[in-house]
Each structure stands twice: as C-alpha cells, then as structure tokens.
C-alpha atoms as a PDB file:
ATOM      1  CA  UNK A   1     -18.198  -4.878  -8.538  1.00  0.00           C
ATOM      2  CA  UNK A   2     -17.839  -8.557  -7.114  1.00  0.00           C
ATOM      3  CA  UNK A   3     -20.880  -9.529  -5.019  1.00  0.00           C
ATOM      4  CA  UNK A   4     -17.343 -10.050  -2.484  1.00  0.00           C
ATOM      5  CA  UNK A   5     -17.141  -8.046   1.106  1.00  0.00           C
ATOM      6  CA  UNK A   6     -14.364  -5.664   0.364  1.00  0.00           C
ATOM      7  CA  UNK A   7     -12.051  -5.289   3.260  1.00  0.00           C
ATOM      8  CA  UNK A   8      -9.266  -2.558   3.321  1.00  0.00           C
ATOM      9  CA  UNK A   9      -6.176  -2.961   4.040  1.00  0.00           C
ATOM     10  CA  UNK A  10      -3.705   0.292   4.997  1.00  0.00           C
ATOM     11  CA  UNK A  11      -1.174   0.878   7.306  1.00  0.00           C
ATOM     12  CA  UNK A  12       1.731   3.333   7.384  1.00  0.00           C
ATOM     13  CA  UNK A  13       5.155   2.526   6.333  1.00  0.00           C
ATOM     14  CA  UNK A  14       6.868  -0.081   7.632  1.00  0.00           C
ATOM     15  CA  UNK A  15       3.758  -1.456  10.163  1.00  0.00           C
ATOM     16  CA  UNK A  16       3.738  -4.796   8.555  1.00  0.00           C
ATOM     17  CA  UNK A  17       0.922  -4.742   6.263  1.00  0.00           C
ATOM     18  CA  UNK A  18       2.690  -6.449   2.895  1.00  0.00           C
ATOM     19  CA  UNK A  19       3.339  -9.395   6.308  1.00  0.00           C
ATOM     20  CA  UNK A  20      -0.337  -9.291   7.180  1.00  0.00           C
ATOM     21  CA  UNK A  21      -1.447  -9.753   3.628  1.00  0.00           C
ATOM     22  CA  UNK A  22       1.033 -12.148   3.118  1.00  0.00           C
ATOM     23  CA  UNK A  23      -0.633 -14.205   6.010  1.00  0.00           C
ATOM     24  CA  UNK A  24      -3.764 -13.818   4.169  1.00  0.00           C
ATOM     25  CA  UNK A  25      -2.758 -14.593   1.114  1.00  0.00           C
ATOM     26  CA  UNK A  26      -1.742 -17.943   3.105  1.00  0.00           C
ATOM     27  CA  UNK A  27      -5.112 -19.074   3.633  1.00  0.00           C
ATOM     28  CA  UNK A  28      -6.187 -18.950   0.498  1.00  0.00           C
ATOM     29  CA  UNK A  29      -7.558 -15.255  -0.060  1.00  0.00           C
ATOM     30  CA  UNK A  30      -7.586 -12.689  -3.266  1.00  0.00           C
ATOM     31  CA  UNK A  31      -5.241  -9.929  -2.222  1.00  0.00           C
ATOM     32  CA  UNK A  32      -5.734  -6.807  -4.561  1.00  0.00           C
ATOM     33  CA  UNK A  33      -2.371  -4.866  -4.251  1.00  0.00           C
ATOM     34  CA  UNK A  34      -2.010  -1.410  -5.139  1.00  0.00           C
ATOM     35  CA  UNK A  35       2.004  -1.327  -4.497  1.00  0.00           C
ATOM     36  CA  UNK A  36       2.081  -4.203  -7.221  1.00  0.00           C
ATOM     37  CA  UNK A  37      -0.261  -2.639  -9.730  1.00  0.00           C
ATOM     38  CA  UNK A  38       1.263   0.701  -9.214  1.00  0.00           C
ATOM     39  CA  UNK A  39       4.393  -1.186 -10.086  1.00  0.00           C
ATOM     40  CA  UNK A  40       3.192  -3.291 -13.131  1.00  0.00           C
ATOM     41  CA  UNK A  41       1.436   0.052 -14.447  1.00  0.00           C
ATOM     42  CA  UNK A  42       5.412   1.375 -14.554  1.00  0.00           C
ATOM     43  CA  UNK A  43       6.848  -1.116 -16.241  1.00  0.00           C
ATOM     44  CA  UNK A  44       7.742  -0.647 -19.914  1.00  0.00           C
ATOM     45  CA  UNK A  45       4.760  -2.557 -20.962  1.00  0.00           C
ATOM     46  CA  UNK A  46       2.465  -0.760 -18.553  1.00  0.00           C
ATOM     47  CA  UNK A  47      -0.280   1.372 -18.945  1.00  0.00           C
ATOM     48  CA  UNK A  48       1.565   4.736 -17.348  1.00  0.00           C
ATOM     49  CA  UNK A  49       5.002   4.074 -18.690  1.00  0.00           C
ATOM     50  CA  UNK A  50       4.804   6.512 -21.882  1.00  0.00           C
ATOM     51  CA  UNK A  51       3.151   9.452 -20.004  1.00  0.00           C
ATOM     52  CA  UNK A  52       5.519   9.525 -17.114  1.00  0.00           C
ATOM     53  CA  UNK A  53       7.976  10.097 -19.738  1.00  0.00           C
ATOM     54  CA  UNK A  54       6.771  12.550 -21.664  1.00  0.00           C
ATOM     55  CA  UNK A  55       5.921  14.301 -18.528  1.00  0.00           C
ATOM     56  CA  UNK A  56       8.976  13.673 -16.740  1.00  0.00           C
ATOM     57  CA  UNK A  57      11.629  13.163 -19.522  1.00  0.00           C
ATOM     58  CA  UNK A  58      13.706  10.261 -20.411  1.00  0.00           C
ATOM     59  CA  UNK A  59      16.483  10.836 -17.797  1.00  0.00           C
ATOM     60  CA  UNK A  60      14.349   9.222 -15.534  1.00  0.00           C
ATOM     61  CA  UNK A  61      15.314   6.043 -16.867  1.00  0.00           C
ATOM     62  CA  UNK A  62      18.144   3.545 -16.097  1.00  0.00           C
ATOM     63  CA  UNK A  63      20.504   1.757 -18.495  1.00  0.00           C
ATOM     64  CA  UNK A  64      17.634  -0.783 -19.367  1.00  0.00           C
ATOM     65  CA  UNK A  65      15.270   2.104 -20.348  1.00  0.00           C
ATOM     66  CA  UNK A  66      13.367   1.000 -17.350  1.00  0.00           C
ATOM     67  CA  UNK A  67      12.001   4.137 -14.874  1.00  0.00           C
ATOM     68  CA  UNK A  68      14.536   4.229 -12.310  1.00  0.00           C
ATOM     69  CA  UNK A  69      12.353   4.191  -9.228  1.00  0.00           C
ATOM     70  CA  UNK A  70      15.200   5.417  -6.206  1.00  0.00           C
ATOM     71  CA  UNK A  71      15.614   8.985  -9.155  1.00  0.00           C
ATOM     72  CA  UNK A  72      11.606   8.791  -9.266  1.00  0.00           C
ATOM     73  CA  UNK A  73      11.491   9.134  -5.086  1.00  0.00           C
ATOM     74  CA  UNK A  74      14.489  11.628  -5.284  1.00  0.00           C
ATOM     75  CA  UNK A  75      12.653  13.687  -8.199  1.00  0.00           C
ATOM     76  CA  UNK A  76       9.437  13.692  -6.067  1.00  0.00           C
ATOM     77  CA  UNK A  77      10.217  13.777  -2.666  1.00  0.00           C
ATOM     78  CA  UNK A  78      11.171  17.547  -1.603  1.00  0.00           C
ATOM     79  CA  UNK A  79       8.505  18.835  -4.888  1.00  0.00           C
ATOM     80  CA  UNK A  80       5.145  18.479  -3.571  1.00  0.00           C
ATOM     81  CA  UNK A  81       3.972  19.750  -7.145  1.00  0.00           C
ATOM     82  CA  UNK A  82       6.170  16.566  -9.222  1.00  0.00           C
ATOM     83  CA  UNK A  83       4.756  14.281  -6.889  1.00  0.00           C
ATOM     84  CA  UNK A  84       0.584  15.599  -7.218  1.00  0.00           C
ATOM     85  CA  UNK A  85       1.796  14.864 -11.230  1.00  0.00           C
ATOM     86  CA  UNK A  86       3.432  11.899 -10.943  1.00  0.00           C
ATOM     87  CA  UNK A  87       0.063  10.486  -8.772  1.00  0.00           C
ATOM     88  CA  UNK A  88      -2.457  12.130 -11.302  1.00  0.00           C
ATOM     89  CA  UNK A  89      -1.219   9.741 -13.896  1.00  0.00           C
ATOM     90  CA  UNK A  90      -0.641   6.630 -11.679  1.00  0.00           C
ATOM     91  CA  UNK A  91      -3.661   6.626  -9.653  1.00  0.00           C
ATOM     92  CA  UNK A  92      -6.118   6.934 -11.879  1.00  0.00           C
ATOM     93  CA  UNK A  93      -4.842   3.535 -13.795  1.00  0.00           C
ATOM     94  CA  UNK A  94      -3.562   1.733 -10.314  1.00  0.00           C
ATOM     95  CA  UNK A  95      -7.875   2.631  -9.844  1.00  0.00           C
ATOM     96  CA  UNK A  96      -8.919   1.039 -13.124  1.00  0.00           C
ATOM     97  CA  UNK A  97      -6.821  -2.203 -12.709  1.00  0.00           C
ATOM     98  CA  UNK A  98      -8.106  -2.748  -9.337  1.00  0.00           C
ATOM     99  CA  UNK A  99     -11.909  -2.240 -10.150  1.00  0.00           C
ATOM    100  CA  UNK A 100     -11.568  -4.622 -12.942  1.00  0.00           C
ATOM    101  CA  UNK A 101      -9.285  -7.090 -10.360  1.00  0.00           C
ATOM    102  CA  UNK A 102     -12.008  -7.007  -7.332  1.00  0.00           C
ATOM    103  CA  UNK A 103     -14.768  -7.858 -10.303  1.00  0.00           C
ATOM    104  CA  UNK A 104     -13.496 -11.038 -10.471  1.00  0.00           C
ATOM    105  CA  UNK A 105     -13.097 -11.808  -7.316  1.00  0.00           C
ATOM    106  CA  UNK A 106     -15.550 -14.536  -6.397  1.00  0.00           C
ATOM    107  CA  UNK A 107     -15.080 -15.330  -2.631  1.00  0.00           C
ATOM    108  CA  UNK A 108     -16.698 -14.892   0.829  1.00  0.00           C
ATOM    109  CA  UNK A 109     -14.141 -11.654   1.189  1.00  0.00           C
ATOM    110  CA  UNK A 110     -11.475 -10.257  -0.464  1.00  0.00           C
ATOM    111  CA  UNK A 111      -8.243  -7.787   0.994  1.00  0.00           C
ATOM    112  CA  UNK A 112      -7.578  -4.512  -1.177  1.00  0.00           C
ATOM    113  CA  UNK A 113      -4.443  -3.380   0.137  1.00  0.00           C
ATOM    114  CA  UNK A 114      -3.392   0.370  -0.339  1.00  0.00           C
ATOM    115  CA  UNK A 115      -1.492   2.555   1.532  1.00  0.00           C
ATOM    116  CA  UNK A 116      -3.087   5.818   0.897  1.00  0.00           C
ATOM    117  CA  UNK A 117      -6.479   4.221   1.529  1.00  0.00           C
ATOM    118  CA  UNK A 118      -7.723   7.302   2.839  1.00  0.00           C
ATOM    119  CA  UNK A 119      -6.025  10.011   0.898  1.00  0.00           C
ATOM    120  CA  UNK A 120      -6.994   8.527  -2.330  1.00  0.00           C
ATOM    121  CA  UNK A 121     -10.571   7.988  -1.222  1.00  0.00           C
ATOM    122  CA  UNK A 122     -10.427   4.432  -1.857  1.00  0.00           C
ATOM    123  CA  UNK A 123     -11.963   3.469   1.271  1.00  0.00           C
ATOM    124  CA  UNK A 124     -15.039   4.832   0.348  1.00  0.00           C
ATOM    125  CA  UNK A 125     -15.182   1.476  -2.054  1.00  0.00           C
ATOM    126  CA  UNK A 126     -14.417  -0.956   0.587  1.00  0.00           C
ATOM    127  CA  UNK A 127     -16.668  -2.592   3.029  1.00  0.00           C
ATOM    128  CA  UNK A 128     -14.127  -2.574   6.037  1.00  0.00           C
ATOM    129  CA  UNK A 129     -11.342  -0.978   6.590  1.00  0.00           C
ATOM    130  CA  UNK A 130      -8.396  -2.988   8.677  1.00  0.00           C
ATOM    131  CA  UNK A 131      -5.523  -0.625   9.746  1.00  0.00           C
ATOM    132  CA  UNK A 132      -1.852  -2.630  10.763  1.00  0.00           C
ATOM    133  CA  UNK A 133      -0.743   0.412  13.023  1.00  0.00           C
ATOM    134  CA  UNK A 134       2.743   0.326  15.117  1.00  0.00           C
ATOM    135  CA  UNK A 135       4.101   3.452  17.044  1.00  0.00           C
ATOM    136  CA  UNK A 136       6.611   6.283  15.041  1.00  0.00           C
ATOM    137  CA  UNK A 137       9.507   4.513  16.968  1.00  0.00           C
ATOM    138  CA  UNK A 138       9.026   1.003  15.693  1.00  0.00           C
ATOM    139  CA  UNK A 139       8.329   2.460  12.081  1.00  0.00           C
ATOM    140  CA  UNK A 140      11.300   4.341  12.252  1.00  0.00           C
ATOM    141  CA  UNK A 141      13.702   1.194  13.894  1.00  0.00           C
ATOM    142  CA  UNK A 142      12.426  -0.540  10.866  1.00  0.00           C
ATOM    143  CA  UNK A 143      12.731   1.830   8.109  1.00  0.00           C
ATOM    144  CA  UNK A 144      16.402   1.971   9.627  1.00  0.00           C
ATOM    145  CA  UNK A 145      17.443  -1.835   9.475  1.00  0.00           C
ATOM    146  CA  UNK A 146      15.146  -2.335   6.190  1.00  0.00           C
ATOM    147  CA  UNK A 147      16.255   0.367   4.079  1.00  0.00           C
ATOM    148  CA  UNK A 148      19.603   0.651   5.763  1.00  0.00           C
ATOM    149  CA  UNK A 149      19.270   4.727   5.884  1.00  0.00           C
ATOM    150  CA  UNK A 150      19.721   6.963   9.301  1.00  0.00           C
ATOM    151  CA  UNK A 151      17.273   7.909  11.622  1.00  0.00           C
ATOM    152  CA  UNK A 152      17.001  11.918   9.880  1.00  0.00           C
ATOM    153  CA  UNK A 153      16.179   9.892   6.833  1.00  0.00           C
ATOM    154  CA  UNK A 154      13.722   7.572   8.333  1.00  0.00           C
ATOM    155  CA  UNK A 155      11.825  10.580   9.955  1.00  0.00           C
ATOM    156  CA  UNK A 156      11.521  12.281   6.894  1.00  0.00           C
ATOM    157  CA  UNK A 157      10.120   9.686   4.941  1.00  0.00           C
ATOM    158  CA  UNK A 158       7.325   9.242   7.592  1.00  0.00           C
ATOM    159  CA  UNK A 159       6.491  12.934   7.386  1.00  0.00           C
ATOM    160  CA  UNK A 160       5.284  12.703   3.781  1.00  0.00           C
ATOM    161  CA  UNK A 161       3.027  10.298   5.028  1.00  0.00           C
ATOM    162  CA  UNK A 162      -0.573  10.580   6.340  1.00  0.00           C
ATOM    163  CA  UNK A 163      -1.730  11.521   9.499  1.00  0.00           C
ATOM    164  CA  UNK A 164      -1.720   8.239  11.718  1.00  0.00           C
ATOM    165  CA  UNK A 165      -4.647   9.477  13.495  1.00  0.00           C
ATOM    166  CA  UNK A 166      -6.402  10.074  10.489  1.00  0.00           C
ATOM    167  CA  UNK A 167      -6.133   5.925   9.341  1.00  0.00           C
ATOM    168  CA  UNK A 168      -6.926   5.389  12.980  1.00  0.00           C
ATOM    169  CA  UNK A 169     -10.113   7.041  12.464  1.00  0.00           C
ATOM    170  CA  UNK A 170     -11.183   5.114   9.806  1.00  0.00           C
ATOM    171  CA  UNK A 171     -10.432   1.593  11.285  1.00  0.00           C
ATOM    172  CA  UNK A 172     -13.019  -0.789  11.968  1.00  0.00           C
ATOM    173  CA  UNK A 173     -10.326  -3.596  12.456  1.00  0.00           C
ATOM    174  CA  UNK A 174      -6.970  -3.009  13.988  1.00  0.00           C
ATOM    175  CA  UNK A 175      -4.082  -4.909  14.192  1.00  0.00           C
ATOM    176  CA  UNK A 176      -1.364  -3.943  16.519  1.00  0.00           C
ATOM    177  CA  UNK A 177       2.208  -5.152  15.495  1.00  0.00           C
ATOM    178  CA  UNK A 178       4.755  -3.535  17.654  1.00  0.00           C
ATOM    179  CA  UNK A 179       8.230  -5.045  18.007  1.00  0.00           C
ATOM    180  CA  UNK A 180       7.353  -7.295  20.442  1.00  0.00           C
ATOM    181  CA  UNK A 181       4.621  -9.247  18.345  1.00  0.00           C
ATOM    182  CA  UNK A 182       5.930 -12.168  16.965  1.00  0.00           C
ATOM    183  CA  UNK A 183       5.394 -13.298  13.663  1.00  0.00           C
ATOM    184  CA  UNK A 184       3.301 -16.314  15.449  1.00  0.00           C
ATOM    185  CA  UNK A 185       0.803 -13.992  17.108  1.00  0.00           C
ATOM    186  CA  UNK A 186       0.404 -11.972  14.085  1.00  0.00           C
ATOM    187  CA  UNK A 187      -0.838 -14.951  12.191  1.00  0.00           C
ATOM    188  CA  UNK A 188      -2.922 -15.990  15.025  1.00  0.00           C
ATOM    189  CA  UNK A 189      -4.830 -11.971  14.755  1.00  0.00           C
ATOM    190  CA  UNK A 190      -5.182 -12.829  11.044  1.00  0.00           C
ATOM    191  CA  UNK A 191      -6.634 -16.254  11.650  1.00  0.00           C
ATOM    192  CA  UNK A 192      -8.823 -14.687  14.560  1.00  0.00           C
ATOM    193  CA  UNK A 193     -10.427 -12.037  11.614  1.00  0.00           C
ATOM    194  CA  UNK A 194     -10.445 -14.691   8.586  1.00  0.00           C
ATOM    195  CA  UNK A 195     -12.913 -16.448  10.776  1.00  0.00           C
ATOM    196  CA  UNK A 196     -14.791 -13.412  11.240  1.00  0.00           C
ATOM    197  CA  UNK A 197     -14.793 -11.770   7.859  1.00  0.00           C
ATOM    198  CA  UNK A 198     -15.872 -15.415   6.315  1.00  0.00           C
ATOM    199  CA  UNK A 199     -19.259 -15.113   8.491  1.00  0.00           C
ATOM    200  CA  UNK A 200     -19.674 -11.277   7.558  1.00  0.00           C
END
C-alpha cells in the first residue's frame, strides 16, 4: 500500500458523493472510484466480462455484445441470490484494481470512493472514513428528477441499500448536503477538510 492517508468516501444513493469527489478531484487529488472500476471491469475488455457471461448467459447483452446494465439491475434486483453472484465475481476484481490503484498513489491523501464501504469491508483498509449523508426525502426527490422514475420506484431502490445508521456509525467526517446546500457551500466543506486531511 501507498505510504498515502487513505480516506473513505461512501454515501447512500443519490447524497452527492460522485459531486463531493468531483470537488476533490478539483484540487488536484487521486480519487480511487469503485463505480468506475466496477464499470471498466464490465466492459468487453474487462477483467469480469467472460464470467458474468458464462454465469449469467449471453442474453444479458445488448446489440453491441456489450452487458446491458438497466437488464443486469432488472435480473438482480428482486433475486437476492443473482445479485450475492453477480458481486462475488465483481468485487473481488473492483478489490484488486483498487489495491494496485492506491499503490501508486503518491500524495499527502488520497479519496477511495465506494458505496458499499461498509458492507464490503473496505473500510477496514482506509484511514478515515467521510460519509456525504442527506435525509430519505432528499434521496428520494433526487432519485425522482435524476432517474426520472416514481416515488414507489425511488423507495425501493433505497431499500436494497444499507442501513444509513450503519454508514453513520462509521463516519469520522460528515458532510451534510441536504437540498438546501448549495453547490458553493459544498465546495467550501471540501476545501474546509482538504486543509485538514493535508496536515493529517
């Protein structure tokens, strides 16, 4: 592992974290993130492409051959046993790229962004854990307008995800970004822990 301070970065769906490390990613640091990896490991060229066919079949794919991620969610989302599959051969690589990423990281700190921080155990690798936390209202307001789905479908995609309490828990830093933080104030929290993670 890089000599780096490892700080965690989770948040549940829709609270703003791909912003946050966005505004991070502004000033200049690393950000490890397992939402892209998890997405170049599913590519046709990627590491977990061949197994998630032969375990899930080829009608998972679209026109292009590519793996057709909205049949992947549909596939997955009501079959808790599919999903535990589909994750037993992601994770694992999404894991490997990542180690090998923060290894070359070279900085003061770096942000490892994952959304199952906690459920995959990955915060027992970093040094700090910063959770970007809003209430189930504002999640679900945004998963609305974002994703342009109903309110039924909103609240059932936040009950397949963790326990908010649960990445509250782990939080050493927290971030706060309700609907009436602007975009200005958010930047200003990041700024507020760049400073602080650079003397850590």
């Amino acid at each position: 592992m890089g000599k780096s301070l490892k700080i965690g970065l989770t948040g549940g769906v829709a609270s703003g974290k791909t912003t946050v490390s966005d505004f991070f990613k502004e000033l200049g640091i690393a950000v490890i993130d397992a939402d892209v990896i998890s997405h170049e490991v599913t590519q046709a060229d990627g590491s977990a492409f061949e197994e998630i066919i032969s375990s899930f079949g080829s009608s998972i794919l679209d026109e292009n051959g590519l793996i057709d991620r909205k049949k992947m969610r549909t596939i997955i989302f009501d079959d808790e046993s599919k999903k535990k599959r589909l994750e037993r051969i992601i994770h694992p690589k999404v894991r490997e790229k990542m180690f090998k990423l923060i290894s070359q990281v070279d900085d003061h700190y770096l942000i490892v962004s994952v959304p199952l921080l906690v459920e995959t155990g990955m915060n027992q690798i970093v040094d700090r854990t910063l959770v970007v936390d809003c209430s189930e209202q504002t999640q679900i307001e945004r998963l609305m307008s974002r994703d342009q789905i109903t309110s039924d479908q909103a609240k059932s995609i936040l009950i397949n995800q963790s326990e908010r309490s649960a990445r509250l828990k782990v939080a050493d830093d927290l971030i706060v970004n309700e609907k009436n933080v602007s975009l200005n104030e958010l930047e200003n929290e990041v700024l507020g822990l760049h400073k602080r993670y650079s003397k850590l």
